[in-house]
Protein backbone atom coordinates (compact mmCIF):
# COMPACT_ATOMS: atom_id res chain seq x y z
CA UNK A 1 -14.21 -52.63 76.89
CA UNK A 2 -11.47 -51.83 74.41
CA UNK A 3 -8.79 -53.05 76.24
CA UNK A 4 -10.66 -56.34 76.70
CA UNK A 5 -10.99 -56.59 73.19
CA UNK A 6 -7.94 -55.66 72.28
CA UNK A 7 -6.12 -57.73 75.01
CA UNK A 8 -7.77 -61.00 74.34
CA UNK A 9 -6.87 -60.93 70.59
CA UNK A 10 -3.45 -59.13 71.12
CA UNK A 11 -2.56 -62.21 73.58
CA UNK A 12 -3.11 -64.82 70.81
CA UNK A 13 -1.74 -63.03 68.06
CA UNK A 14 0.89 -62.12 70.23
CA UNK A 15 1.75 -65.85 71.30
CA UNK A 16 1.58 -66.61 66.87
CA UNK A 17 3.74 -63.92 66.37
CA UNK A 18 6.39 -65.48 69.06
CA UNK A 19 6.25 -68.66 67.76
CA UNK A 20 6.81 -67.19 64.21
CA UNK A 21 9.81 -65.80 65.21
CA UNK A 22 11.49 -68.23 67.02
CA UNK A 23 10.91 -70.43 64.23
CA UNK A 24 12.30 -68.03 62.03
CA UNK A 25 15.22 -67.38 64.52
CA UNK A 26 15.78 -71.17 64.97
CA UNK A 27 16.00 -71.26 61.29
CA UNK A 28 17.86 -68.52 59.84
CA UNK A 29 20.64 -70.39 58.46
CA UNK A 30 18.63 -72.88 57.03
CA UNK A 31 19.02 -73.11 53.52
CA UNK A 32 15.94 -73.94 50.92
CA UNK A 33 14.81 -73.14 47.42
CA UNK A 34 12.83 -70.64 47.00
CA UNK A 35 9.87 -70.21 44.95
CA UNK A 36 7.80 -67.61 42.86
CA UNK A 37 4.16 -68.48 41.06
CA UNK A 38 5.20 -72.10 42.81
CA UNK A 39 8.11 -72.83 40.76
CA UNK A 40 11.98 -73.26 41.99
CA UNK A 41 13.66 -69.91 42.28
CA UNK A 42 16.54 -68.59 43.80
CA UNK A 43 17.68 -69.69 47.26
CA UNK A 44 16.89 -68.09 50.33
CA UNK A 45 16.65 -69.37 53.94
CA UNK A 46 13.29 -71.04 55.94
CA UNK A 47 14.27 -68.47 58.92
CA UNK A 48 14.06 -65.21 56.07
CA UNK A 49 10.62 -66.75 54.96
CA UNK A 50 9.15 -67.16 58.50
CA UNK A 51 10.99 -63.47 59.22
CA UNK A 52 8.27 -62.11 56.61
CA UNK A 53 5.13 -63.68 58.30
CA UNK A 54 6.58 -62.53 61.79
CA UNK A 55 7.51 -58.75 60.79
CA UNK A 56 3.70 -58.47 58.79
CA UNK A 57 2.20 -59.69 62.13
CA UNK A 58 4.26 -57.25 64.18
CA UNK A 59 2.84 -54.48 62.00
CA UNK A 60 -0.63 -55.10 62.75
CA UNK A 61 0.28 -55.97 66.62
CA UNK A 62 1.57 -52.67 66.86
CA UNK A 63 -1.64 -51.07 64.66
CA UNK A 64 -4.08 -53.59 67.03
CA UNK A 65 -2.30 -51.49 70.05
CA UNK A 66 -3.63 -48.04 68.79
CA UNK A 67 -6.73 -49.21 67.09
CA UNK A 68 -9.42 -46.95 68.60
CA UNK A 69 -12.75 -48.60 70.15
CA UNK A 70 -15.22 -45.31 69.72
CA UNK A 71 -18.73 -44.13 71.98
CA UNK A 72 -21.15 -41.37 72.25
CA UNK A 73 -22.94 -39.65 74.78
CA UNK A 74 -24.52 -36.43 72.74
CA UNK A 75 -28.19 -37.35 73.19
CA UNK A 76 -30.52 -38.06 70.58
CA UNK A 77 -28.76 -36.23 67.52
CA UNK A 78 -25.49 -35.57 68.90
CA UNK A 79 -25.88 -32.00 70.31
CA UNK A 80 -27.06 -32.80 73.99
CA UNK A 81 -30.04 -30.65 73.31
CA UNK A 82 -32.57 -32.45 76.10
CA UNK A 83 -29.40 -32.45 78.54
CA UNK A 84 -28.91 -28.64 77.93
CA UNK A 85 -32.80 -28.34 78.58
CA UNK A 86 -32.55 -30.02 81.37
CA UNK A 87 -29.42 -28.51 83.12
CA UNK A 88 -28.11 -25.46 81.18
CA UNK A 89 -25.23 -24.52 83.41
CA UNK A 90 -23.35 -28.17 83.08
CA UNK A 91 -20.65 -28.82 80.80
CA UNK A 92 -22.00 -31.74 78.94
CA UNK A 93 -19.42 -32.06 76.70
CA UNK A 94 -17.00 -32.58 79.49
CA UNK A 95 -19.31 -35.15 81.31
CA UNK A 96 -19.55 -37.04 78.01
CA UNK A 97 -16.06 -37.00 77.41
CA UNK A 98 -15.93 -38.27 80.92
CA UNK A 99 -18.46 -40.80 81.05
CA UNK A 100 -17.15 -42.72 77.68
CA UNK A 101 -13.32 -42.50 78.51
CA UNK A 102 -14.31 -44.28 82.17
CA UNK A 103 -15.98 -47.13 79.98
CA UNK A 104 -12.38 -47.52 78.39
CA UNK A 105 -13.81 -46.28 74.81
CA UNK A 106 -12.46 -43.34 73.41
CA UNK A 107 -15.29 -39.87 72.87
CA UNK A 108 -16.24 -39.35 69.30
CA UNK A 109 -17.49 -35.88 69.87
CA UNK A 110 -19.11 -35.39 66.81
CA UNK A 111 -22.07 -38.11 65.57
CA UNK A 112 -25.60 -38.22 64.89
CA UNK A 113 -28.36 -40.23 66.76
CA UNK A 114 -25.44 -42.88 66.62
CA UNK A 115 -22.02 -43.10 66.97
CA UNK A 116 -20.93 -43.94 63.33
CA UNK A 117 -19.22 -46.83 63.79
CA UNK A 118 -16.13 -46.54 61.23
CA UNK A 119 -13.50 -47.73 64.03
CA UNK A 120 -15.48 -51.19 64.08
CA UNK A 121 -14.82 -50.87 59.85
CA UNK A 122 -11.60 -49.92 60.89
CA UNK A 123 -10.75 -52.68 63.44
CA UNK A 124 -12.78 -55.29 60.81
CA UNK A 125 -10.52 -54.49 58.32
CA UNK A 126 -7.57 -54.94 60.69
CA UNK A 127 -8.88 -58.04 61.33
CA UNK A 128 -8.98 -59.28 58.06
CA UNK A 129 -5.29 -57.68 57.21
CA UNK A 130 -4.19 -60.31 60.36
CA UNK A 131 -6.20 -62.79 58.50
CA UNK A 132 -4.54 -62.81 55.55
CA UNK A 133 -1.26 -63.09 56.70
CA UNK A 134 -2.33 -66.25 58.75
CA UNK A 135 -4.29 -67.35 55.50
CA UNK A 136 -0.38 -67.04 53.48
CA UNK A 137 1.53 -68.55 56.22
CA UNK A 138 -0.53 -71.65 56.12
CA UNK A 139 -0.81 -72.30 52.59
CA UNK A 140 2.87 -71.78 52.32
CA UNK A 141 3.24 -74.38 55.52
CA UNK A 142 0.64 -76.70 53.47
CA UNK A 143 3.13 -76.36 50.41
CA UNK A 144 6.46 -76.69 52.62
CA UNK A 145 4.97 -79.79 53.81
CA UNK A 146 3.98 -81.19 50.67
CA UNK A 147 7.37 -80.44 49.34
CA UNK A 148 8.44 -82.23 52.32
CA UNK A 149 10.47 -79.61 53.82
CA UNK A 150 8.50 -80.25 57.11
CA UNK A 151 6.62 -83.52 58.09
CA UNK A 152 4.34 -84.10 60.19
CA UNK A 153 3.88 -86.44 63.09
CA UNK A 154 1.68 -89.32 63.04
CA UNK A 155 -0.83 -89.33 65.96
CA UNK A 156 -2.56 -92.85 66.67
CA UNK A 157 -5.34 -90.96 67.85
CA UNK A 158 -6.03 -89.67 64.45
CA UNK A 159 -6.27 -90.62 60.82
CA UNK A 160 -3.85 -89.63 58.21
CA UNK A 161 -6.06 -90.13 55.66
CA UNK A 162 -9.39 -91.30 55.11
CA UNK A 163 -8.47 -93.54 52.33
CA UNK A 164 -4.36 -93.60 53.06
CA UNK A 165 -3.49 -94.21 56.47
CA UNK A 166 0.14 -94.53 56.21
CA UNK A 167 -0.07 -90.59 55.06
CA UNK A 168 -0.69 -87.77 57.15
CA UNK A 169 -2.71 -84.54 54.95
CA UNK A 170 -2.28 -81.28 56.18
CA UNK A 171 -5.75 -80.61 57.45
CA UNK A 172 -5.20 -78.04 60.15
CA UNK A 173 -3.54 -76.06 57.50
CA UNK A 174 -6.52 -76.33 55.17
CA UNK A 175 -8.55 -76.12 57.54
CA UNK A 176 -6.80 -72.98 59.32
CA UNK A 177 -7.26 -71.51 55.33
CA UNK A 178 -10.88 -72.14 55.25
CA UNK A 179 -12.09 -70.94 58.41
CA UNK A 180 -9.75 -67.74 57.78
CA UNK A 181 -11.33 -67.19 54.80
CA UNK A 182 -14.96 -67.88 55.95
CA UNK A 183 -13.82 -65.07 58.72
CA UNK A 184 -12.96 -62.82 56.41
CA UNK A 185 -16.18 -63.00 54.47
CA UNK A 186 -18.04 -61.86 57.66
CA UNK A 187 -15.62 -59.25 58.52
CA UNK A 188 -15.67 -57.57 54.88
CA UNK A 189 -19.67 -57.77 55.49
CA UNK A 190 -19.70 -56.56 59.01
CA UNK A 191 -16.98 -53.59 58.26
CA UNK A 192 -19.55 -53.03 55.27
């Protein structure tokens, strides 16, 4: 189960992450102005800027990797007491510890009639840490592009805009900010 988890997210993260850095690799020695509070600042280089977004996502790649997925298997409160009753001689502790590492989850060997569930807090909160940095790289894209240091292709499949056509907005990048942030409100909440 954890590995399922964490595979299927690692996998697209891991294919953003890639195409982060090559950017930022294609574009090292590309010059541009950069900015603070969204004013002109000193210069810097489109490849360091997309370096930043790549090395935050490699952090949390790397804390994704070793993020625990936690289960139980202590009966009712946690002290195997109706197991014990049952079969006194067994080491219960050991099946336990057995029976939740084979479903790929790692044995919390202390809880109460529940596991407690701070790794899914934990993991949430990873989550929205990934989020964010996804929610800053496309606001600054949506800024690059309106300071036309990228443009965007025209599709005649698609409108520009609904009221300028010979435009092109940057709705997957405002988009790509809303739905991160709508995530993010249900994460905080579920981690809660």
């Amino acid at each position: 189960f954890q590995d399922a988890v964490e595979t299927n997210i690692t996998e697209h993260l891991s294919l953003v992450y890639t195409t982060i850095k090559a950017l930022a690799l294609q574009t090292k020695d590309l010059p541009m102005l950069g900015r603070t509070h969204g004013q002109p600042a000193s210069p810097t280089t489109l490849g360091k800027e997309m370096a930043n977004f790549a090395y935050r996502l490699q952090r949390q790649l790397e804390a994704l990797r070793i993020q625990p997925f936690l289960g139980k298997f202590g009966g009712a409160v946690g002290c195997y007491n109706a197991l014990y009753f049952v079969y006194p001689d067994t080491d219960w502790v050991t099946v336990g510890k057995t029976f939740v590492e084979r479903l790929g989850l790692t044995y919390n060997p202390f809880t109460t009639q529940i596991e407690p569930h701070d790794y899914i807090a934990e993991f949430s909160h990873l989550l929205v840490r990934i989020n964010n940095i996804l929610l800053g790289f496309s606001k600054d894209l949506w800024s690059y592009i309106s300071l036309n240091y990228f443009q965007q292709k025209v599709l005649e499949s698609e409108t520009g805009s609904s009221t300028m056509p010979h435009k092109v907005n940057p709705i997957y990048f405002e988009n790509a900010e809303g739905n991160l942030g709508i995530a993010n409100a249900m994460l905080e909440h579920f981690a809660a």
